[in-house]
C-alpha atoms as a PDB file:
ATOM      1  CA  UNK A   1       0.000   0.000   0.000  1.00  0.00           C
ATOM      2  CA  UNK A   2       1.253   3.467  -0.934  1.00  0.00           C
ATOM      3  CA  UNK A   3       2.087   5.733   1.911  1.00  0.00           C
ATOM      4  CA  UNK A   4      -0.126   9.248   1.633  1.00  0.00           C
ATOM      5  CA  UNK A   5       1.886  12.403   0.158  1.00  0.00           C
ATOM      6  CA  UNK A   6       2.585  14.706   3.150  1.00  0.00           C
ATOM      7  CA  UNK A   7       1.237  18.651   2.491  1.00  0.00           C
ATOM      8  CA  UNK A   8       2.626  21.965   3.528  1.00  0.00           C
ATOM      9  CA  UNK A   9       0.561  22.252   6.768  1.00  0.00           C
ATOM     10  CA  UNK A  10       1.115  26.103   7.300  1.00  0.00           C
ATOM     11  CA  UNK A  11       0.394  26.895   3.657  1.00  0.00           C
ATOM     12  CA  UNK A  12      -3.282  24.562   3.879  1.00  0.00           C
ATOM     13  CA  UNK A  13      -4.285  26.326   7.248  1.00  0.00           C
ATOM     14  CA  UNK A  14      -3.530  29.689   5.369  1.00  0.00           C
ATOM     15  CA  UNK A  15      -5.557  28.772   2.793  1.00  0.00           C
ATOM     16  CA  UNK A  16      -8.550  27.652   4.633  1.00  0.00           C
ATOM     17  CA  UNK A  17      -8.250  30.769   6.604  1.00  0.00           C
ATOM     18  CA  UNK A  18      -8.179  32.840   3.470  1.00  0.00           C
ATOM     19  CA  UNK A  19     -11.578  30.729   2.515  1.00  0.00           C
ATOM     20  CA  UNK A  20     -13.202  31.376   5.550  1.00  0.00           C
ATOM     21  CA  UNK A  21     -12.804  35.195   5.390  1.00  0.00           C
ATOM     22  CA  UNK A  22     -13.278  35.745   2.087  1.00  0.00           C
ATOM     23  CA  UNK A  23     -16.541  33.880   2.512  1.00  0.00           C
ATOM     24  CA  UNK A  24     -17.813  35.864   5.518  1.00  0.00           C
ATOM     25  CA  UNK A  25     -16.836  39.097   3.682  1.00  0.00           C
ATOM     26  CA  UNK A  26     -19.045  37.605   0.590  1.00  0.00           C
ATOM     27  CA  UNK A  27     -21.469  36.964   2.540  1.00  0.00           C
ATOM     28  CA  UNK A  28     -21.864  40.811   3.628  1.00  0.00           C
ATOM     29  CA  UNK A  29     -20.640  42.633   0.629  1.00  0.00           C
ATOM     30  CA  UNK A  30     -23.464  40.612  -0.994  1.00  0.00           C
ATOM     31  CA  UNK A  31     -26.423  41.636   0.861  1.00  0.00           C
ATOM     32  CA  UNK A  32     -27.383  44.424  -1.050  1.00  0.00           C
ATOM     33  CA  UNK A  33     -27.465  43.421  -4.309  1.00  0.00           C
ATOM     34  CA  UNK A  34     -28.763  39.806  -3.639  1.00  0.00           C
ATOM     35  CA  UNK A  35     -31.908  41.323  -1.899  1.00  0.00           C
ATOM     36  CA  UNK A  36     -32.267  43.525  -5.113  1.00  0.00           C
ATOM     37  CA  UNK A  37     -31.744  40.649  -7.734  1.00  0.00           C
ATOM     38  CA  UNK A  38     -33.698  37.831  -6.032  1.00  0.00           C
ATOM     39  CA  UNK A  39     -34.608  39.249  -2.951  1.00  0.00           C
ATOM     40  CA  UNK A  40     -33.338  36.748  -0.673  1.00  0.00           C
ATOM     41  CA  UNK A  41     -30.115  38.208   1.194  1.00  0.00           C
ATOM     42  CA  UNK A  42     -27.732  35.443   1.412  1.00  0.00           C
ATOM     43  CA  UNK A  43     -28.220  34.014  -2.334  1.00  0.00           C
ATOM     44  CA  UNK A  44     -24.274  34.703  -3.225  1.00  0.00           C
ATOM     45  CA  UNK A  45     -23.268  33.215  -0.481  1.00  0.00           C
ATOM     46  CA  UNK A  46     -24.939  30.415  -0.947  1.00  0.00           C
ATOM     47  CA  UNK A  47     -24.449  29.835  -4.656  1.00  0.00           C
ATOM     48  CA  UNK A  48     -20.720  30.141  -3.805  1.00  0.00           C
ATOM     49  CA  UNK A  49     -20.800  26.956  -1.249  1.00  0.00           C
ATOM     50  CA  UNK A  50     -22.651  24.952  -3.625  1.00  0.00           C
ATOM     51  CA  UNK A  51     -21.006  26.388  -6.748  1.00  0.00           C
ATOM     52  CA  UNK A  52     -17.254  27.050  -5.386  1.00  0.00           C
ATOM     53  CA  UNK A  53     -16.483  25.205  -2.365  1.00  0.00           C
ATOM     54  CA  UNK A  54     -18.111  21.878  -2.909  1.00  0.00           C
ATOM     55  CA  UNK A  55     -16.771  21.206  -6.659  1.00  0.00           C
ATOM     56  CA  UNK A  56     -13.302  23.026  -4.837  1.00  0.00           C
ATOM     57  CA  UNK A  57     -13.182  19.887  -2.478  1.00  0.00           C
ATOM     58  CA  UNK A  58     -14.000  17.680  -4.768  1.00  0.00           C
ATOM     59  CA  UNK A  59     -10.636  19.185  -7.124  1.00  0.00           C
ATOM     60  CA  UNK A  60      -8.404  19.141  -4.116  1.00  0.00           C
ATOM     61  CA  UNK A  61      -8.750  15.701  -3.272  1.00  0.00           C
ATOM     62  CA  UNK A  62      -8.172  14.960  -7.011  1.00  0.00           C
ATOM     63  CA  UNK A  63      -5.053  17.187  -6.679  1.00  0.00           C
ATOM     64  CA  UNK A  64      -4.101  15.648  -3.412  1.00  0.00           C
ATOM     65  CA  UNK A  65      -4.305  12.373  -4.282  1.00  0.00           C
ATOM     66  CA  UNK A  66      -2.907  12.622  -8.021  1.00  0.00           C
ATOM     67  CA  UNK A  67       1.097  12.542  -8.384  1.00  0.00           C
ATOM     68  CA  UNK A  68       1.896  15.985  -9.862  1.00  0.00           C
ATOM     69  CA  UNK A  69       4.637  14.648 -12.314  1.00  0.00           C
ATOM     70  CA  UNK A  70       1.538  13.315 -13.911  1.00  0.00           C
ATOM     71  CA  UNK A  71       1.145  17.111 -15.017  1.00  0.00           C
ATOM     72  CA  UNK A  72       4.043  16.660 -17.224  1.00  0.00           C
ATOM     73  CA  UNK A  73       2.880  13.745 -18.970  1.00  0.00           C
ATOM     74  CA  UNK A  74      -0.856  15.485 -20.046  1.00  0.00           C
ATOM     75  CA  UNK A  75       0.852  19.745 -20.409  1.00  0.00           C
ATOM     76  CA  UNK A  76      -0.271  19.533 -23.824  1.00  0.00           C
ATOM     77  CA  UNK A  77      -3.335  18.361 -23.679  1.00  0.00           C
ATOM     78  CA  UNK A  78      -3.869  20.363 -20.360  1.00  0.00           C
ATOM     79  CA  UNK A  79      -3.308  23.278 -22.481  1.00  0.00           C
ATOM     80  CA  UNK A  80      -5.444  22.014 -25.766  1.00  0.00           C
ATOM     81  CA  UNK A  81      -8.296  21.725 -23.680  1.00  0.00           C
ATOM     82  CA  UNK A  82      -7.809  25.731 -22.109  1.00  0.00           C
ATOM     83  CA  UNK A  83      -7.588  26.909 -25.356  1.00  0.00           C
ATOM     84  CA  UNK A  84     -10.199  25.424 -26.514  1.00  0.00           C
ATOM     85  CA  UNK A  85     -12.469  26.485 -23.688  1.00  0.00           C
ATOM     86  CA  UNK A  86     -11.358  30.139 -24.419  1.00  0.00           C
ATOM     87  CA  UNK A  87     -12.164  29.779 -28.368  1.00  0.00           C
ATOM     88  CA  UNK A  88     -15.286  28.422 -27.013  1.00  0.00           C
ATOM     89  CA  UNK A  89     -15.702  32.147 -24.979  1.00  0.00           C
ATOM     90  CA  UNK A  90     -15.658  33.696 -28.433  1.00  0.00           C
ATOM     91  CA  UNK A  91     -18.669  32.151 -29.735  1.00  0.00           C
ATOM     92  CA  UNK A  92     -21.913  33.405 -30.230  1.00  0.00           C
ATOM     93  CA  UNK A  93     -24.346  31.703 -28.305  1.00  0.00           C
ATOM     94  CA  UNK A  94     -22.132  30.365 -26.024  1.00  0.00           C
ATOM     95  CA  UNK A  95     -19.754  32.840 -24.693  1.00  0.00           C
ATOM     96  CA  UNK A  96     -21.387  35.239 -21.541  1.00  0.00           C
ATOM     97  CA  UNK A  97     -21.178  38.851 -22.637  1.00  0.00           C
ATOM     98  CA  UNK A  98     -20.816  41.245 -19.305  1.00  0.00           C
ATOM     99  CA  UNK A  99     -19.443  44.677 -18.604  1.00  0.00           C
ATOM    100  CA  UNK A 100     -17.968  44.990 -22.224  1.00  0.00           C
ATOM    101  CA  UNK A 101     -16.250  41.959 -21.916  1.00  0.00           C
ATOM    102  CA  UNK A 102     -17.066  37.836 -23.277  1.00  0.00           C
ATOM    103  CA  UNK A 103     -14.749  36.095 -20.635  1.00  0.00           C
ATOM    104  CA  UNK A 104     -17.814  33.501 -19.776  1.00  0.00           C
ATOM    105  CA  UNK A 105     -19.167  30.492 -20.325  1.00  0.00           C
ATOM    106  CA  UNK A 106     -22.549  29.485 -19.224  1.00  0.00           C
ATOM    107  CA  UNK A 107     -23.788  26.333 -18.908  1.00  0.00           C
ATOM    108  CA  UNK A 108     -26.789  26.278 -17.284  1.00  0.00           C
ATOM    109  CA  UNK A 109     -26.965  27.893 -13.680  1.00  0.00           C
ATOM    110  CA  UNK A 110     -23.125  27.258 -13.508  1.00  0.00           C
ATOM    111  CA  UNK A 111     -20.851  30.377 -15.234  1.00  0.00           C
ATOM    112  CA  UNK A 112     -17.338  30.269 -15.669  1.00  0.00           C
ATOM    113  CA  UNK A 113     -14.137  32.232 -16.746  1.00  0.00           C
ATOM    114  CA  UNK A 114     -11.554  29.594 -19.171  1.00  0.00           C
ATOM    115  CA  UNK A 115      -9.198  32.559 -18.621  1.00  0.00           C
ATOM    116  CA  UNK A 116      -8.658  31.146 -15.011  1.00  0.00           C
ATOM    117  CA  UNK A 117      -7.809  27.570 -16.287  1.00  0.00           C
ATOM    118  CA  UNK A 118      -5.840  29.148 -18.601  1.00  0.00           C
ATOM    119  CA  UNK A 119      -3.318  30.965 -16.510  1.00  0.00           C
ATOM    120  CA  UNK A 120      -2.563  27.344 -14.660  1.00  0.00           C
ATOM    121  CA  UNK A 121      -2.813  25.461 -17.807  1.00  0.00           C
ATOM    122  CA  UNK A 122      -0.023  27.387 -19.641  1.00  0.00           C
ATOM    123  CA  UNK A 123       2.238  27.806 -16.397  1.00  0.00           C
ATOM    124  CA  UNK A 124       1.958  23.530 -16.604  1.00  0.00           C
ATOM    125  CA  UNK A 125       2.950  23.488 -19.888  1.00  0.00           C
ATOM    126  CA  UNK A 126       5.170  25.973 -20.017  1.00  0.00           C
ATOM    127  CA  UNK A 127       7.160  24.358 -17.089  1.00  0.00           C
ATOM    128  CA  UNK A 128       7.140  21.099 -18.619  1.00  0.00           C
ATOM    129  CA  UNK A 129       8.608  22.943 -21.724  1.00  0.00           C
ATOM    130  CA  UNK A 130      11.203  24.798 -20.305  1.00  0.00           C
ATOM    131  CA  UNK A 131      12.367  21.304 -18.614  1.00  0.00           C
ATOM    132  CA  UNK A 132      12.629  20.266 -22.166  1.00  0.00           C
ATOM    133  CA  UNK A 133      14.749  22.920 -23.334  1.00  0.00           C
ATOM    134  CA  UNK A 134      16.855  23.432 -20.517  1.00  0.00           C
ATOM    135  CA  UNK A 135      20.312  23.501 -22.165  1.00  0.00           C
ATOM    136  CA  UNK A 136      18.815  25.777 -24.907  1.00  0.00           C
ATOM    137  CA  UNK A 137      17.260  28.434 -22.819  1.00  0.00           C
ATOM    138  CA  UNK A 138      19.996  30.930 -23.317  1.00  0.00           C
ATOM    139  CA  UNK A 139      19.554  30.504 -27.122  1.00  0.00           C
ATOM    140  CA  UNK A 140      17.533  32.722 -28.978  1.00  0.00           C
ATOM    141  CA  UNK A 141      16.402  30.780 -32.043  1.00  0.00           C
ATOM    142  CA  UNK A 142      15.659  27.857 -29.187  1.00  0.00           C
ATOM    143  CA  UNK A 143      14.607  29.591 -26.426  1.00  0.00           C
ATOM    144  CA  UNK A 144      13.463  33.045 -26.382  1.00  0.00           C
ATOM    145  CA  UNK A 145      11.989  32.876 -29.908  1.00  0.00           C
ATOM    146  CA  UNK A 146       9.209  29.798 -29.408  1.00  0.00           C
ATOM    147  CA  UNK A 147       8.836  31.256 -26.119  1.00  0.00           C
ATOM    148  CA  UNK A 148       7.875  34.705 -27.260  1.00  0.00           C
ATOM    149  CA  UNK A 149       6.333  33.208 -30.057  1.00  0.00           C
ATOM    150  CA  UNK A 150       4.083  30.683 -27.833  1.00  0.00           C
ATOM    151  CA  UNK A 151       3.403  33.732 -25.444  1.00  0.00           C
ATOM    152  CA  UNK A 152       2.253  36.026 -27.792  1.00  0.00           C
ATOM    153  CA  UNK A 153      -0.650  33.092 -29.220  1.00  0.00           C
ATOM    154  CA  UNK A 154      -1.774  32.296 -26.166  1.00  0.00           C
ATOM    155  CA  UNK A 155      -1.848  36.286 -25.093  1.00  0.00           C
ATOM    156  CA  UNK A 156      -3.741  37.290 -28.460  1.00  0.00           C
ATOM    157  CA  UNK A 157      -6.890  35.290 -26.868  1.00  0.00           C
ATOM    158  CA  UNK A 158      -7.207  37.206 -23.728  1.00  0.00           C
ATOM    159  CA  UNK A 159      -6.516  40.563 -25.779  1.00  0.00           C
ATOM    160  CA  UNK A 160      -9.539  39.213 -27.655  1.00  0.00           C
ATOM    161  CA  UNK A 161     -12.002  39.213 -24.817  1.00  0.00           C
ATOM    162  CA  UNK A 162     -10.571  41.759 -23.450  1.00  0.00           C
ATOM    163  CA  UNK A 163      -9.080  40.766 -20.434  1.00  0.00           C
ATOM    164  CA  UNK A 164      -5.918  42.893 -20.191  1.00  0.00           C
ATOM    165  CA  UNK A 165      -5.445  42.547 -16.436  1.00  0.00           C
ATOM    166  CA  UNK A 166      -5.596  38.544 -16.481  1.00  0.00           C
ATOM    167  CA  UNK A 167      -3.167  38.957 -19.303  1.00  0.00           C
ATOM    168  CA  UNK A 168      -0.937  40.993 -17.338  1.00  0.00           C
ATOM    169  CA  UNK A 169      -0.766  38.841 -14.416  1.00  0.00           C
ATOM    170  CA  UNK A 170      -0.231  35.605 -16.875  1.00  0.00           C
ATOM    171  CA  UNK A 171       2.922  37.598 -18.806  1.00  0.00           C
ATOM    172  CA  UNK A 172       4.471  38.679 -15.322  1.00  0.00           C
ATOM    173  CA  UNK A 173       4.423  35.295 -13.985  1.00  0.00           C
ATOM    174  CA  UNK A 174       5.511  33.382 -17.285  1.00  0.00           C
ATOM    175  CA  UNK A 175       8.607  36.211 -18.029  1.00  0.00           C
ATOM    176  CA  UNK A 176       9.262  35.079 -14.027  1.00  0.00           C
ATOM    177  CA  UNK A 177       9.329  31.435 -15.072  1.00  0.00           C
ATOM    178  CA  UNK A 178      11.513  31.911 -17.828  1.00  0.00           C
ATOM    179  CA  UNK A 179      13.715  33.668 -15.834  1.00  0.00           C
ATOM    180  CA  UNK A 180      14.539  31.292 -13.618  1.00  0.00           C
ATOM    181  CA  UNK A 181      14.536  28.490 -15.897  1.00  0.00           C
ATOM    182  CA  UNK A 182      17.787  30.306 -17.376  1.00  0.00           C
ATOM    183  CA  UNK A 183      16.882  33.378 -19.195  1.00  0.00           C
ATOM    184  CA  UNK A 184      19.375  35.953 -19.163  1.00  0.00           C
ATOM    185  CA  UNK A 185      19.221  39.636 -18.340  1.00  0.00           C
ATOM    186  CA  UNK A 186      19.039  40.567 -21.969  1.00  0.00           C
ATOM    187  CA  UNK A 187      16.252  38.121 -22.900  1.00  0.00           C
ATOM    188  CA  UNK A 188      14.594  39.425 -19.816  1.00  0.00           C
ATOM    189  CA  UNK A 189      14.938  43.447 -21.000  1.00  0.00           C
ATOM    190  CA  UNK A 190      14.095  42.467 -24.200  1.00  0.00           C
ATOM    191  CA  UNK A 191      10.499  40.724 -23.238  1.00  0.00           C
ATOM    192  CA  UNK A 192      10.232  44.295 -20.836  1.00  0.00           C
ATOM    193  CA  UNK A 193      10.387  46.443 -23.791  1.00  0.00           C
ATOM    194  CA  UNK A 194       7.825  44.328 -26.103  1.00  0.00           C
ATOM    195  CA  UNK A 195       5.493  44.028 -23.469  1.00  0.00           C
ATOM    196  CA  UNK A 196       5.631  48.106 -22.712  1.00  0.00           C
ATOM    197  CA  UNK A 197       5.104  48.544 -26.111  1.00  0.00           C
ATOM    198  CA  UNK A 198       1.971  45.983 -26.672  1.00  0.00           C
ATOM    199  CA  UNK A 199       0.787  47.572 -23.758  1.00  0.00           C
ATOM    200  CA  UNK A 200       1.135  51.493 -24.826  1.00  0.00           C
ATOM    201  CA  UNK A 201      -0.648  49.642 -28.218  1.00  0.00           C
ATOM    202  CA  UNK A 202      -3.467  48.093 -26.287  1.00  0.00           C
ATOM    203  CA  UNK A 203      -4.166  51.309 -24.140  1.00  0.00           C
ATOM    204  CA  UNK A 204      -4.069  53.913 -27.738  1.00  0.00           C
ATOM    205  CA  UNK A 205      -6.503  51.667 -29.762  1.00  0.00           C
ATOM    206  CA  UNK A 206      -9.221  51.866 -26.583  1.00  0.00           C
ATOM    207  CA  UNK A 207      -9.525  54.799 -24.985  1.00  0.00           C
ATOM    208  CA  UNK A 208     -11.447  53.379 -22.235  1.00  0.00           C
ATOM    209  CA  UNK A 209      -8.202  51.973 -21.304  1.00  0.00           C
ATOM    210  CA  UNK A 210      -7.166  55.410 -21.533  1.00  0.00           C
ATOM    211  CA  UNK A 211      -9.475  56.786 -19.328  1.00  0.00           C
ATOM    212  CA  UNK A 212      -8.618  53.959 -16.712  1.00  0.00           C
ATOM    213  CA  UNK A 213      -5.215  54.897 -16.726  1.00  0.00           C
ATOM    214  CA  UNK A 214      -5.749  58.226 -16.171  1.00  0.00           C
ATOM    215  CA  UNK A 215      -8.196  58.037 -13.352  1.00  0.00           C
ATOM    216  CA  UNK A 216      -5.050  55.661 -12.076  1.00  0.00           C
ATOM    217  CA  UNK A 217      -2.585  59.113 -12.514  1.00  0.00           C
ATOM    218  CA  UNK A 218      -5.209  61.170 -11.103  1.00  0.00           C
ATOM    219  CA  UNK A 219      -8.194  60.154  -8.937  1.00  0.00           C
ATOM    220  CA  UNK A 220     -10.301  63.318  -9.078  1.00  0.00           C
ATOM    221  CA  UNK A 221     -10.453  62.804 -13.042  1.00  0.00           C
ATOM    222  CA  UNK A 222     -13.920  63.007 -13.590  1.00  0.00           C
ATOM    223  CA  UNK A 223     -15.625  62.244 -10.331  1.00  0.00           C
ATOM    224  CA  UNK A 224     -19.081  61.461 -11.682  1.00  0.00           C
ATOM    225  CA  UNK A 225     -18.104  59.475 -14.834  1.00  0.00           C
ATOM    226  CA  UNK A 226     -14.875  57.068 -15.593  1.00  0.00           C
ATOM    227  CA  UNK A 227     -13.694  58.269 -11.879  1.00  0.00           C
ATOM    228  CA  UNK A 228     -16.451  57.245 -10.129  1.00  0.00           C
ATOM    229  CA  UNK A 229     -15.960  53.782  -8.947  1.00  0.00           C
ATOM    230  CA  UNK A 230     -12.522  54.598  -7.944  1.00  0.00           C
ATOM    231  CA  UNK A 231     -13.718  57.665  -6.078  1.00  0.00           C
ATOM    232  CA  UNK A 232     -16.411  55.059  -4.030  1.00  0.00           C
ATOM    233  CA  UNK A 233     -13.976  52.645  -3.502  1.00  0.00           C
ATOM    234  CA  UNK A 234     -11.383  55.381  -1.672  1.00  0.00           C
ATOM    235  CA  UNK A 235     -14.742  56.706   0.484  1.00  0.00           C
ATOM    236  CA  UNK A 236     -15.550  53.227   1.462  1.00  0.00           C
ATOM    237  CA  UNK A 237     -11.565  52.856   2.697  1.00  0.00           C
ATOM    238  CA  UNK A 238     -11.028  55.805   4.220  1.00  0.00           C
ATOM    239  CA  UNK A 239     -14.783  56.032   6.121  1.00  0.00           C
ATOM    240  CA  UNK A 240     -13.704  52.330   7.885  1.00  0.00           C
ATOM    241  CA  UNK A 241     -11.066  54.382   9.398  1.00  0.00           C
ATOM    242  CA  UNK A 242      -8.238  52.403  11.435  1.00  0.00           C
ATOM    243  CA  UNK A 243     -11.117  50.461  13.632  1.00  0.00           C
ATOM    244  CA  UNK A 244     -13.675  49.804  10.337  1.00  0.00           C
ATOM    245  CA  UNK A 245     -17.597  50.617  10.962  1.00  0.00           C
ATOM    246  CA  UNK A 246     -17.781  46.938  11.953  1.00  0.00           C
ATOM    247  CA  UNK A 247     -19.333  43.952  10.099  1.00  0.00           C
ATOM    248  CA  UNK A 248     -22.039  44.036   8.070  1.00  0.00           C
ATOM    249  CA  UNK A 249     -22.136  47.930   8.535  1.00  0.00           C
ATOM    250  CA  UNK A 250     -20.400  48.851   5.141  1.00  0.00           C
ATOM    251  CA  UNK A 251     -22.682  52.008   3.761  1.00  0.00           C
ATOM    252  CA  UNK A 252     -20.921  51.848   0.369  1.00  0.00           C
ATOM    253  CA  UNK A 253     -21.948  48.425  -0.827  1.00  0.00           C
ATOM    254  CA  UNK A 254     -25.658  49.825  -0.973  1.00  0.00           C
ATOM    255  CA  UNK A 255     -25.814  51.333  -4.277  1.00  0.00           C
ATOM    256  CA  UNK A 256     -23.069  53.429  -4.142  1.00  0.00           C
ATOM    257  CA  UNK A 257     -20.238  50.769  -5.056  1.00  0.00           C
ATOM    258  CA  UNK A 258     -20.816  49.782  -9.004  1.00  0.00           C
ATOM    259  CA  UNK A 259     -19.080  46.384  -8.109  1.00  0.00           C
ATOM    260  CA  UNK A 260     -19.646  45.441  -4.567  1.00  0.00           C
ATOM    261  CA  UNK A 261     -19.075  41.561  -4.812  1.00  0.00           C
ATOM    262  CA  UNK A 262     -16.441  42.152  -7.454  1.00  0.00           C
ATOM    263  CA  UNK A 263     -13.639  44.436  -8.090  1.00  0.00           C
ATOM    264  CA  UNK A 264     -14.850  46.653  -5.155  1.00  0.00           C
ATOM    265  CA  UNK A 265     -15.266  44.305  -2.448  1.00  0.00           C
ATOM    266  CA  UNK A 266     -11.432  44.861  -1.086  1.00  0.00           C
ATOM    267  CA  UNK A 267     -12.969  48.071  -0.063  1.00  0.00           C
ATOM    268  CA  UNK A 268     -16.178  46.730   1.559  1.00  0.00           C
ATOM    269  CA  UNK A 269     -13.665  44.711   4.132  1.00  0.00           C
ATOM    270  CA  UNK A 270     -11.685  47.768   4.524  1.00  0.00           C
ATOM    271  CA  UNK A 271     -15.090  50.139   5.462  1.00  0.00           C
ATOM    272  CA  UNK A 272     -16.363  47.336   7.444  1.00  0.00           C
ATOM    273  CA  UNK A 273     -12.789  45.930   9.353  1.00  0.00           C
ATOM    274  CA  UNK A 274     -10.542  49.053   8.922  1.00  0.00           C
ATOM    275  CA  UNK A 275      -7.087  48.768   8.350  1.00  0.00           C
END
């Protein structure tokens, strides 16, 4: 019989801690706009139990009990499949268009984002890769070009979405793994300048992205318009004060946060908790 892998113990407890309080902080920042949508007050937190933490269980038990070299063996695949999940995104009919975006996919009362599967999908292959090529990493023609050039197909999906922050966070921590698979300092200044210049590219050719960045530069751009969630968000922070209002008590996340449950709910937990 096969002994049981051992697990990082501190890293699992910080984990289920994380759970725990981002669940309870759910479960507040949610209260306005679940008794507006179906007028029952706990119905995110809810659908987030049944529709993130009991499938989550389910996957870490898979993960636990699963040999992770195993990864190696199906990276390609792995990655097939994420790709095609995020072609799927781009069809009519099937992708989930919301707040100028299609990142979704809906099937039936379950909605999810292939960009997340994605991001761990390409790290796994791109590891596996790089073990590949280890003696050629240095080399440009193989091992910065097909890296660039594998980078730069699977970022032209998320650009396609758009979902320039998930792509952001994906380039940062692939350019990291090349790194220290044994990329050199001019590969690595190289990759710095293309992505500063895609970037500059994406940012002229929308100026929403324009607007974002300067709202970024200067917060009181245009209070009432492309400045206004921004504007909520640093209320809600600064009115929880050192102490916070306590829980539950956030004022913001009633109608005055655009994205209470989303990209504003850091702020909820600081009006509520404090700093």
């Amino acid at each position: 019989m096969s002994k049981t892998r051992g697990y990082d113990s501190v890293f699992f407890t910080l984990s289920i801690l994380l759970l725990v309080f981002g669940l309870f902080i759910l479960a507040s920042a949610s209260l306005g706009i679940s008794v507006s949508q179906f007028g029952y007050p706990y119905y995110y937190f809810l659908h987030q139990i049944v529709f993130g933490i009991l499938p989550g269980l389910i996957l870490l038990y898979i993960a636990y009990r699963m040999p992770y070299a195993l990864l190696r063996t199906y990276a390609l695949p792995i990655l097939l499949l994420a790709l095609f999940l995020m072609f799927l995104v781009l069809m009519p009919g099937i992708g989930v268009f919301y707040g100028g975006a299609k990142r979704w996919i809906a099937l039936g009362p379950i909605t999810f984002q292939p960009a997340e599967f994605l991001k761990l999908a390409y790290v796994i292959y791109l590891a596996a890769w790089l073990e590949s090529k280890s003696k050629a990493i240095g080399s440009f023609k193989f091992g910065f070009l097909p890296f660039l050039i594998m980078s730069a197909f699977i970022a032209s999906f998320l650009v396609l979405q758009p979902d320039i922050g998930t792509l952001g966070v994906l380039l940062i921590s692939v350019m990291a793994l090349f790194f220290v698979s044994g990329g050199n300092f001019k590969q690595m200044a190289l990759l710095s300048v293309i992505g500063l210049v895609i970037i500059s590219i994406l940012i002229a050719v929308e100026p929403y992205r324009l607007d974002r960045l300067k709202v970024f530069l200067n917060s009181s751009y245009d209070l009432q318009g492309k400045g206004y969630q921004i504007n909520q968000a640093l209320i809600a922070a600064g009115s929880g004060g050192f102490w916070g209002r306590g829980f539950g008590l956030s004022r913001q996340k009633f109608s005055y946060l655009p994205e209470p449950i989303g990209d504003s709910i850091f702020t909820v937990a600081a009006e509520e908790i404090g700093f």
